[in-house]
C-alpha atoms as a PDB file:
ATOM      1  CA  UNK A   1    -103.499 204.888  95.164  1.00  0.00           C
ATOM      2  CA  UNK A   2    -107.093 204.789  96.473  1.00  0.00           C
ATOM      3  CA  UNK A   3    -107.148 207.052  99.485  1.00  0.00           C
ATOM      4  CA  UNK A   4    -110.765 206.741 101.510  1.00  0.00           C
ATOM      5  CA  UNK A   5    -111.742 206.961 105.607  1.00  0.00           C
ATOM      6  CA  UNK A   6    -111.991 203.337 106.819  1.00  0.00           C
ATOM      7  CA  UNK A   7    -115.192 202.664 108.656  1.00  0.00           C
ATOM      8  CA  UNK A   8    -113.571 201.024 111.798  1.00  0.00           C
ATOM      9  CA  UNK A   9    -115.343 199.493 115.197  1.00  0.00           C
ATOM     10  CA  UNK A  10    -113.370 198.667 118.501  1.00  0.00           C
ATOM     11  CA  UNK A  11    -112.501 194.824 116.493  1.00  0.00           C
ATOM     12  CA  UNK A  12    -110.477 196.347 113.989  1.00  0.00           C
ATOM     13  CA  UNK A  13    -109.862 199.556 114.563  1.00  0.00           C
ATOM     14  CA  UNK A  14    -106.025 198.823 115.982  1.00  0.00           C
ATOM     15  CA  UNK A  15    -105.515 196.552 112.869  1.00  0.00           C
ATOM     16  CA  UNK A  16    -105.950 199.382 110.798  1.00  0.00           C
ATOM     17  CA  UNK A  17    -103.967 201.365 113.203  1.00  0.00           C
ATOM     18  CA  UNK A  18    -100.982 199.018 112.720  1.00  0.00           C
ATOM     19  CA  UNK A  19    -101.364 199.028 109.264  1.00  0.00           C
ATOM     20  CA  UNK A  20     -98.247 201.021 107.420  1.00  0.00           C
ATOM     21  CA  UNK A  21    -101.079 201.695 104.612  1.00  0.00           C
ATOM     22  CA  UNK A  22    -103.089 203.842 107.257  1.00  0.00           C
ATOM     23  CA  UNK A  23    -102.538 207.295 107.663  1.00  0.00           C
ATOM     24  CA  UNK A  24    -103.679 208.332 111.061  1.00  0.00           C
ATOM     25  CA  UNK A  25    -104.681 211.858 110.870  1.00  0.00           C
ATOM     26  CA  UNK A  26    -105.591 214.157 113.830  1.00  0.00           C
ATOM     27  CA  UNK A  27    -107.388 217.524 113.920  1.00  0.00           C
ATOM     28  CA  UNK A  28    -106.433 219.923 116.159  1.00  0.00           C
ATOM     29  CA  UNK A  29    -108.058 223.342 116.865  1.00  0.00           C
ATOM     30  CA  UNK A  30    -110.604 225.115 119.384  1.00  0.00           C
ATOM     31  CA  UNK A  31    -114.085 224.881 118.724  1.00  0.00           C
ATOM     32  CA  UNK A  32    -115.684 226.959 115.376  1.00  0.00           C
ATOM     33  CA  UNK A  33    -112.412 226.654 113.259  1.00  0.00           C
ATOM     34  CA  UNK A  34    -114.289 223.833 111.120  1.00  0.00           C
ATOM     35  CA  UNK A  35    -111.615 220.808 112.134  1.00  0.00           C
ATOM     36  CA  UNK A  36    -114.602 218.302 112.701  1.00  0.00           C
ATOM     37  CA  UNK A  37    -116.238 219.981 109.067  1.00  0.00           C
ATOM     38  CA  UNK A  38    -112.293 219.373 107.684  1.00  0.00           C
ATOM     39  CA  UNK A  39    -112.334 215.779 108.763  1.00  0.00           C
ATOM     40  CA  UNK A  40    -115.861 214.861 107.531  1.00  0.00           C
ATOM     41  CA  UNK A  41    -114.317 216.436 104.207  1.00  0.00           C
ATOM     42  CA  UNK A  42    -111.721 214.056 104.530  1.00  0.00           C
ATOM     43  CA  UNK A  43    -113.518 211.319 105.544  1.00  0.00           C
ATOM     44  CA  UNK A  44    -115.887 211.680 102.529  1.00  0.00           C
ATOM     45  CA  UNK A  45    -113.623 212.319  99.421  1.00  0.00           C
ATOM     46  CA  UNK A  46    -111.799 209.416  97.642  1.00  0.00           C
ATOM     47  CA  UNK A  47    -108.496 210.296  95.845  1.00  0.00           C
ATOM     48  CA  UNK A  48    -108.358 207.956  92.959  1.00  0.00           C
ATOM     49  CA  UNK A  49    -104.592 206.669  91.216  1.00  0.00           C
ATOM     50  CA  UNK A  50    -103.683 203.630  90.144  1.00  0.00           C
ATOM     51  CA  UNK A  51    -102.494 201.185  92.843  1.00  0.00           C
ATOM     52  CA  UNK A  52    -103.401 199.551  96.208  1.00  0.00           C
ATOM     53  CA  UNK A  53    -105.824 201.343  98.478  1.00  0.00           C
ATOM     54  CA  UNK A  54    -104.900 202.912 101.493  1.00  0.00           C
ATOM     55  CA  UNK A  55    -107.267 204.118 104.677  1.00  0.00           C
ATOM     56  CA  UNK A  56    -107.226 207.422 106.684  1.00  0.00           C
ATOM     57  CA  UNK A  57    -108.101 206.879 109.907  1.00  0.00           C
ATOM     58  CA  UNK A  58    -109.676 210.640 111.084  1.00  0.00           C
ATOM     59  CA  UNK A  59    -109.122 211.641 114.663  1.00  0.00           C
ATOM     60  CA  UNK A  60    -110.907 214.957 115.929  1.00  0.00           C
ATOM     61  CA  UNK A  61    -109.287 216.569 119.334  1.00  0.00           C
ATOM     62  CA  UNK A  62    -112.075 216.737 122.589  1.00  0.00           C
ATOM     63  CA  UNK A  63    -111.102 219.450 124.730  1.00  0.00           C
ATOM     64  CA  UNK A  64    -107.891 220.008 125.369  1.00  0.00           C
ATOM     65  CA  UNK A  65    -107.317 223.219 126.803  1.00  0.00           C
ATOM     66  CA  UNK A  66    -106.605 223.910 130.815  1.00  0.00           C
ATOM     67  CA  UNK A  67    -106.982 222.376 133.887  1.00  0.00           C
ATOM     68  CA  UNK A  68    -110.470 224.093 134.257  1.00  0.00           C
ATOM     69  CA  UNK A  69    -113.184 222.108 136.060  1.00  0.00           C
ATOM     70  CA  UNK A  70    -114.927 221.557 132.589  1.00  0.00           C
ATOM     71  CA  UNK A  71    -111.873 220.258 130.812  1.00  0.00           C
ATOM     72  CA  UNK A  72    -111.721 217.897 134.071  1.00  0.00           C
ATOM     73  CA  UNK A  73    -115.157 216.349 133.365  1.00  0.00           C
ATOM     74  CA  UNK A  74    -114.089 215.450 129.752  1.00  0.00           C
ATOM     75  CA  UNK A  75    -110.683 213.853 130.599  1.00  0.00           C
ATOM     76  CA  UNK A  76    -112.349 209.968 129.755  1.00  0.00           C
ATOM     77  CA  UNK A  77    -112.533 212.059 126.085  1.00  0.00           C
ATOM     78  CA  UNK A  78    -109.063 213.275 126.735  1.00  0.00           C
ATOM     79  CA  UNK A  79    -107.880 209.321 127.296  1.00  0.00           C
ATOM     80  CA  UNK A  80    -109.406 208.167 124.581  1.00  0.00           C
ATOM     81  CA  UNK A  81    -107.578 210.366 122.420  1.00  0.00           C
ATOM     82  CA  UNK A  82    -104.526 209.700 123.269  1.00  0.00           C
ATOM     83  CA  UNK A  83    -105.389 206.134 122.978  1.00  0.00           C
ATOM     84  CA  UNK A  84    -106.004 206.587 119.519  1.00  0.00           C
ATOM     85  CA  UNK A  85    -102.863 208.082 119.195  1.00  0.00           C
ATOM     86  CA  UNK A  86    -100.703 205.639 120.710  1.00  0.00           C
ATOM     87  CA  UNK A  87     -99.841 203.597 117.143  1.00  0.00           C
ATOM     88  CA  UNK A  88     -98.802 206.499 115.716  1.00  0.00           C
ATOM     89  CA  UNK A  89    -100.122 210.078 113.790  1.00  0.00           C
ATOM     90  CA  UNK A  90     -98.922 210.761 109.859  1.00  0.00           C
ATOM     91  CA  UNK A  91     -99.909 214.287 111.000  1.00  0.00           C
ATOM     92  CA  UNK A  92    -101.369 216.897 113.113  1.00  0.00           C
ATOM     93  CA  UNK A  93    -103.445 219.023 111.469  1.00  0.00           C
ATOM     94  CA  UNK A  94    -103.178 222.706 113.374  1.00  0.00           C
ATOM     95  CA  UNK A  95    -106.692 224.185 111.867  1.00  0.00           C
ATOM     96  CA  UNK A  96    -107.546 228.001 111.980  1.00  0.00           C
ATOM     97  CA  UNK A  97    -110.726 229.735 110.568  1.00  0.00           C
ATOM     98  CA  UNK A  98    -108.541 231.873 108.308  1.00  0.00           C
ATOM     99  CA  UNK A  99    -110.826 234.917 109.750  1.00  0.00           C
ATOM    100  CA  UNK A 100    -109.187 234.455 113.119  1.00  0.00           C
ATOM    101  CA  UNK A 101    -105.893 233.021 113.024  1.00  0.00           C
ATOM    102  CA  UNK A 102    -104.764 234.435 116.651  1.00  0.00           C
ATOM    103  CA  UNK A 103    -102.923 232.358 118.508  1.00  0.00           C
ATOM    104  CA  UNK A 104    -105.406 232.695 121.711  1.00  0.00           C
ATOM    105  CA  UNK A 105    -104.669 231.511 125.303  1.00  0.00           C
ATOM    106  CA  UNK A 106    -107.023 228.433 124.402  1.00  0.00           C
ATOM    107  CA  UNK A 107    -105.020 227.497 121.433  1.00  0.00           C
ATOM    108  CA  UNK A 108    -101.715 228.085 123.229  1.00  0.00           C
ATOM    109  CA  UNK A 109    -102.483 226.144 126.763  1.00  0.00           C
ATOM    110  CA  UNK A 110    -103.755 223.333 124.297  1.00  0.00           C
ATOM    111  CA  UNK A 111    -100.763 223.174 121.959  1.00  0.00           C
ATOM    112  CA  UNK A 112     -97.818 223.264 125.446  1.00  0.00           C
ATOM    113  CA  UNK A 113    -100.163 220.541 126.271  1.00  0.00           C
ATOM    114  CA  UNK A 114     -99.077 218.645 123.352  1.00  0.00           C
ATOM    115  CA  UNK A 115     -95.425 219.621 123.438  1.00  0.00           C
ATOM    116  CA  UNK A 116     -95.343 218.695 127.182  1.00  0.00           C
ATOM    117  CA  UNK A 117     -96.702 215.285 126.678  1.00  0.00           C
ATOM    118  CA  UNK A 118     -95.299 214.200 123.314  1.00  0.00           C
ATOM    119  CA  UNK A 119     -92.602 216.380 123.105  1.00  0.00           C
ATOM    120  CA  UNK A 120     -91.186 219.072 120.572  1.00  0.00           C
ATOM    121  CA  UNK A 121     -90.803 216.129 117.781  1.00  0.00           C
ATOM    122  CA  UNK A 122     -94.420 216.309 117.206  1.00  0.00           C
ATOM    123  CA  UNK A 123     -94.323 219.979 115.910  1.00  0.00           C
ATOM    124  CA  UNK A 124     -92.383 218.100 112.296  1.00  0.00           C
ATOM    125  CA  UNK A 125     -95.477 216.521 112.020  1.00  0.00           C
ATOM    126  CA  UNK A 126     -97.628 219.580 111.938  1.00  0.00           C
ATOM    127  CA  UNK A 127     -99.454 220.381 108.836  1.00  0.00           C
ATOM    128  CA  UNK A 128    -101.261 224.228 108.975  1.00  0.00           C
ATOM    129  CA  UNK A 129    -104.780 224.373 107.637  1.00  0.00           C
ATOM    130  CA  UNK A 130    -107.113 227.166 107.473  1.00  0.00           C
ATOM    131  CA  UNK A 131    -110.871 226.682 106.760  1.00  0.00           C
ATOM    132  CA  UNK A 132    -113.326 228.832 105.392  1.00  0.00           C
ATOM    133  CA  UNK A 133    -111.178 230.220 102.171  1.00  0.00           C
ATOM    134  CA  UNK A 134    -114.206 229.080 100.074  1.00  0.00           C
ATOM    135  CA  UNK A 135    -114.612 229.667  96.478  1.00  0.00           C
ATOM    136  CA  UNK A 136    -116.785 232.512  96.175  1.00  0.00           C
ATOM    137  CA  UNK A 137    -115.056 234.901  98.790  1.00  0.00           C
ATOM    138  CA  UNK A 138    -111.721 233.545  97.816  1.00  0.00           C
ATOM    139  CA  UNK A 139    -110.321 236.819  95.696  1.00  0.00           C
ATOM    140  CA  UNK A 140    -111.320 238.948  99.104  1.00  0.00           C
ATOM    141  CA  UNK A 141    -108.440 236.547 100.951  1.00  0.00           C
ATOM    142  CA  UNK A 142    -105.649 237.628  99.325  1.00  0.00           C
ATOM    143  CA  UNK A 143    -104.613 240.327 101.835  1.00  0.00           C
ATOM    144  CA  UNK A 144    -105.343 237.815 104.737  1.00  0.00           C
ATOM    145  CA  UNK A 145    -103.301 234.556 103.253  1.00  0.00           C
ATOM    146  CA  UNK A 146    -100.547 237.149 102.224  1.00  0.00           C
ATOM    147  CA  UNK A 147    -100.144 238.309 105.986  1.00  0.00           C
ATOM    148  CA  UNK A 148     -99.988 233.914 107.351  1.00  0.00           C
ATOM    149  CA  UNK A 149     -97.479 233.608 104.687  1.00  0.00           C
ATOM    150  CA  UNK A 150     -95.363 236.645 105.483  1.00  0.00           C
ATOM    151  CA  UNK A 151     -91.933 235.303 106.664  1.00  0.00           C
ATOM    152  CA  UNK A 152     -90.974 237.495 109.449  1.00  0.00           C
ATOM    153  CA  UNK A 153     -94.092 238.667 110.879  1.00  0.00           C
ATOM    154  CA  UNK A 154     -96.360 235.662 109.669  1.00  0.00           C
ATOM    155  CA  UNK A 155     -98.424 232.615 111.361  1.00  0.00           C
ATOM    156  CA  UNK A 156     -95.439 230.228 110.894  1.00  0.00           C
ATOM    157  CA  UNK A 157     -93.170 232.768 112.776  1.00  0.00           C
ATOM    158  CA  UNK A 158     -95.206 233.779 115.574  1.00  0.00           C
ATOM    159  CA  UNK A 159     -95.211 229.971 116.151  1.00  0.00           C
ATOM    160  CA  UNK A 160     -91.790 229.793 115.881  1.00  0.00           C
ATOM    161  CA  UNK A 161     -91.103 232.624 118.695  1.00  0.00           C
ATOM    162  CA  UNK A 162     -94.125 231.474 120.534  1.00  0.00           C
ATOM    163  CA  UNK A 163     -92.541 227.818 121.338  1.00  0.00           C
ATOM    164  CA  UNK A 164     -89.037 228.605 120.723  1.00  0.00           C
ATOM    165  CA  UNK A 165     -88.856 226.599 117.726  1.00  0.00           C
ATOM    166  CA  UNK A 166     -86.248 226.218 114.953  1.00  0.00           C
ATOM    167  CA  UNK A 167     -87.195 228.229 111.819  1.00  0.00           C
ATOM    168  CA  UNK A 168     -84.560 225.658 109.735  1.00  0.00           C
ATOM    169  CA  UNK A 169     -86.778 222.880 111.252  1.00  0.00           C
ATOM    170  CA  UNK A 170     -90.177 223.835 111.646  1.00  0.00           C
ATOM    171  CA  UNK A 171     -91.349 224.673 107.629  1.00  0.00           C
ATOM    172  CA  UNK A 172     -94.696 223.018 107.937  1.00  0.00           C
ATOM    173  CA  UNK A 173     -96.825 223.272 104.875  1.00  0.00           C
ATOM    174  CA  UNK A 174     -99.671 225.452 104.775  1.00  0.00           C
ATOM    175  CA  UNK A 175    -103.225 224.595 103.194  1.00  0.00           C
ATOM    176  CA  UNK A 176    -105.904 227.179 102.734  1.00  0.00           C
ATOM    177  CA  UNK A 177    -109.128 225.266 101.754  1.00  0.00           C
ATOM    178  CA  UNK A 178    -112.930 224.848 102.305  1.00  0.00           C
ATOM    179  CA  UNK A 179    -115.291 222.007 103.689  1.00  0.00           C
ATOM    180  CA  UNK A 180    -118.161 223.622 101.400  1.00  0.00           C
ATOM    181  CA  UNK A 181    -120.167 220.939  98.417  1.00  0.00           C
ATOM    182  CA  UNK A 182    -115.950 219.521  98.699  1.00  0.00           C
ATOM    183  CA  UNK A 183    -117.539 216.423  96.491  1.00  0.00           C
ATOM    184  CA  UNK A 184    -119.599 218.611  94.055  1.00  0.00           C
ATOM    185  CA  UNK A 185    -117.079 221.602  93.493  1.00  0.00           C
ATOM    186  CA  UNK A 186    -114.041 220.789  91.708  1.00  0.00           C
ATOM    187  CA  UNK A 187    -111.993 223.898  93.950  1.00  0.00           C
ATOM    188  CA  UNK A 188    -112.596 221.786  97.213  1.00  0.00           C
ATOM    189  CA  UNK A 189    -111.848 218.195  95.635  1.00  0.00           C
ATOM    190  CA  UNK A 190    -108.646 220.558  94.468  1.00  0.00           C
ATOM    191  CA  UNK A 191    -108.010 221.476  98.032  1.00  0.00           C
ATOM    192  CA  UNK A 192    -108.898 218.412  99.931  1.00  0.00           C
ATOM    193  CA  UNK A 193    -106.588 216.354  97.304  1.00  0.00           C
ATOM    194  CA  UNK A 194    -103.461 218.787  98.596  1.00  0.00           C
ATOM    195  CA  UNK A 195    -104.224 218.450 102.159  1.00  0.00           C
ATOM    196  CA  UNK A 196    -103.761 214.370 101.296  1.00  0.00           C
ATOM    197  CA  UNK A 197    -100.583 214.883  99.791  1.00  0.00           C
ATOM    198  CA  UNK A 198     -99.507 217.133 102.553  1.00  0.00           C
ATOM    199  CA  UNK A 199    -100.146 214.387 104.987  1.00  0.00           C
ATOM    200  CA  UNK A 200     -98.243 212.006 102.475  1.00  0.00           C
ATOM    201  CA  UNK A 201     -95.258 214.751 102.161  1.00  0.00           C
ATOM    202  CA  UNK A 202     -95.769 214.965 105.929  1.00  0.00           C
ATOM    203  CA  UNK A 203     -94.310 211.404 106.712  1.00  0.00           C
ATOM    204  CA  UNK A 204     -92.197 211.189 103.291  1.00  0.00           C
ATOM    205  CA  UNK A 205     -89.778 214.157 105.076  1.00  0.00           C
ATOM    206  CA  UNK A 206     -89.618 212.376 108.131  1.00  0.00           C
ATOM    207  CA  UNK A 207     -88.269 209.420 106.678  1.00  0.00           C
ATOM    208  CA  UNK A 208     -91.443 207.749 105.968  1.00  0.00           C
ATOM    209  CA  UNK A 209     -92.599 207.215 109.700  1.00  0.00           C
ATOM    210  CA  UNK A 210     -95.570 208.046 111.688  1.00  0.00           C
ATOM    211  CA  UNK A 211     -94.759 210.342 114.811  1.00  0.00           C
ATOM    212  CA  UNK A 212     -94.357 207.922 117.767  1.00  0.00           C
ATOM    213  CA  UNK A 213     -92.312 209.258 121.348  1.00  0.00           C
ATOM    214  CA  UNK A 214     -91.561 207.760 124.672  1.00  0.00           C
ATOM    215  CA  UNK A 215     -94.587 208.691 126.436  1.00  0.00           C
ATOM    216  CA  UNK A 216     -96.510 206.767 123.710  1.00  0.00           C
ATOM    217  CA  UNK A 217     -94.887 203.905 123.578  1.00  0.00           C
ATOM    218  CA  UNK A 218     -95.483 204.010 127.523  1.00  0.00           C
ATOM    219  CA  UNK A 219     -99.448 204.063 127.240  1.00  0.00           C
ATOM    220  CA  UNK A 220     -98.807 200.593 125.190  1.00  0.00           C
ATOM    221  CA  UNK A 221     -97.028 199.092 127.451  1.00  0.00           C
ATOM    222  CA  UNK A 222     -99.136 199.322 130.212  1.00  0.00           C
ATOM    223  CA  UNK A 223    -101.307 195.522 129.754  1.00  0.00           C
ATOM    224  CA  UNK A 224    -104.534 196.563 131.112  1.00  0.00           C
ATOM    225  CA  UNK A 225    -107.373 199.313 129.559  1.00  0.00           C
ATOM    226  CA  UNK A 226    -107.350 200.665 133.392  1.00  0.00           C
ATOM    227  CA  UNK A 227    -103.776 200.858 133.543  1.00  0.00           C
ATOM    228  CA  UNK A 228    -103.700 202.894 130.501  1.00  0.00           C
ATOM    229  CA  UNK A 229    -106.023 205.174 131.305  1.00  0.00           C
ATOM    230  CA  UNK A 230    -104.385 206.210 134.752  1.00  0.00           C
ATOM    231  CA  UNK A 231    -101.168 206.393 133.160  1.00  0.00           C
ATOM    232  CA  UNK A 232    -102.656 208.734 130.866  1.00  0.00           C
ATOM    233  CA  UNK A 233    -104.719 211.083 133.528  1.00  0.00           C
ATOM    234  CA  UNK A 234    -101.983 210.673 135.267  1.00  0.00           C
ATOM    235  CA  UNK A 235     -99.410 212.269 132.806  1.00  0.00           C
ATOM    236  CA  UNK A 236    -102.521 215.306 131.906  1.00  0.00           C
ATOM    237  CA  UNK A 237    -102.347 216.133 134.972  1.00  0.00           C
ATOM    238  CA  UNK A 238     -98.802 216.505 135.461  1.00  0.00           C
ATOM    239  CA  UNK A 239     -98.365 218.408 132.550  1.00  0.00           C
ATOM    240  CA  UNK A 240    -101.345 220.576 133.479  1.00  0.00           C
ATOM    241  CA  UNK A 241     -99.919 221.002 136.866  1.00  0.00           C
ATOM    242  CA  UNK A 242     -95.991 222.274 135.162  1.00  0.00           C
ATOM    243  CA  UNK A 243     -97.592 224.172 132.434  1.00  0.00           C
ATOM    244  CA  UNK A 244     -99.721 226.579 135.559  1.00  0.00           C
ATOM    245  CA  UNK A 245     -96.187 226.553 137.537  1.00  0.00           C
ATOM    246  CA  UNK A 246     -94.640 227.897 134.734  1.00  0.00           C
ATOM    247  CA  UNK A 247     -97.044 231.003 134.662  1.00  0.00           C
ATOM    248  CA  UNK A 248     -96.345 231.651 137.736  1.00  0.00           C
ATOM    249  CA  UNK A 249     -92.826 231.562 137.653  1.00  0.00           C
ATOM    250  CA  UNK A 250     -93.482 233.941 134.732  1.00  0.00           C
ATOM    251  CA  UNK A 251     -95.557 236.583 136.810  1.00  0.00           C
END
């Protein structure tokens, strides 16, 4: 199996999409945790086996965060990537700078965002990556990766309590790895070749499917590019507006 970014323009980039050979990847993660680094990573290493060739098509996350005025300029970003959504996703990548792994306000508002619109199905889909565990400072991480792992106080568990998850359900897999020389150092091919098969396991343990969910399947529905995108500004804003009266039901 050759695994390799397609090169795609507006023509045939939803041919790809609805391609079962695709895997639809998409980053997600505040700005300076290295997701768009991760993807050009991706997007630039082969992973050679014997068999037909398959295409990851890379999808990096615009800003996602709150209803502020500047996340209200970008929403045209915002409908475009849920556009690119709308065929499917293989799997979310959640990615952390392993030096910060808080779970911010930022990276909370933006991940109820996500559970809001495409609902808590999407969170079996999740595959945990943190960036920046490169080579040469990689002995010095050991205290740091053994605290994400830890099972009761660890990154998987504060998610867990965070968004009242399932801890039988939610056992995402966890990938520590760097974006550094990935096609001249044989520790990031290494690393970039188990994020792959993550994504692989990823839709292999949810009965070989892509995520899809209602509200998805709505945005296709709709016949016109215009009627898309209102239906999509449309449902942002709704959940923007719940997720605010929700904190201040809370205060």
């Amino acid at each position: 199996m050759t695994i390799s970014n397609a090169v795609l323009n507006e023509a045939n980039r939803d041919a790809h999409l609805q391609d079962p050979r695709t895997h639809v990847i998409s980053a997600i993660g505040a700005v300076g945790t290295g997701k768009s680094s991760l993807l050009n990573a991706l997007a630039g290493e082969r992973i050679f086996r014997t068999g037909e060739a398959y295409y990851c098509h890379m999808i990096d996350t615009p800003g996602l965060s709150d209803s502020s005025a500047r996340d209200r300029q970008n929403v045209q970003e915002m409908v475009k990537y849920f556009k690119s959504l709308a065929f499917g996703v293989s799997a979310f990548l959640l990615v952390f700078d392993i030096k910060d792994i808080r779970l911010d306000a930022y990276t909370q508002d933006m991940l109820n965002l996500f559970q809001q619109l495409l609902g808590k199905d999407f969170w079996n889909f999740v595959v945990v990556v943190f960036t920046h565990v490169d080579e040469e400072v990689r002995d010095e991480m050991d205290d740091a990766i053994e605290a994400v792992l830890d099972p009761t106080d660890g990154f998987v568990a504060e998610v867990t309590r965070i968004f009242k998850l399932s801890p039988k359900t939610f056992v995402p897999n966890i990938i520590f790895t760097s974006t550094q020389n990935v096609r001249m150092s044989s520790y990031g091919q290494r690393q970039i070749r188990e994020l792959y098969n993550s994504v692989v396991r990823c839709e292999a343990r949810n009965d070989h499917r892509r995520f899809n969910c209602t509200w998805l399947r709505q945005i296709l529905a709709h016949q016109s590019e215009d009627e898309k995108d209102q239906f999509i500004v449309g449902s942002i804003m709704g959940a923007w507006s719940s997720m605010a009266s929700s904190v201040c039901r809370l205060q």
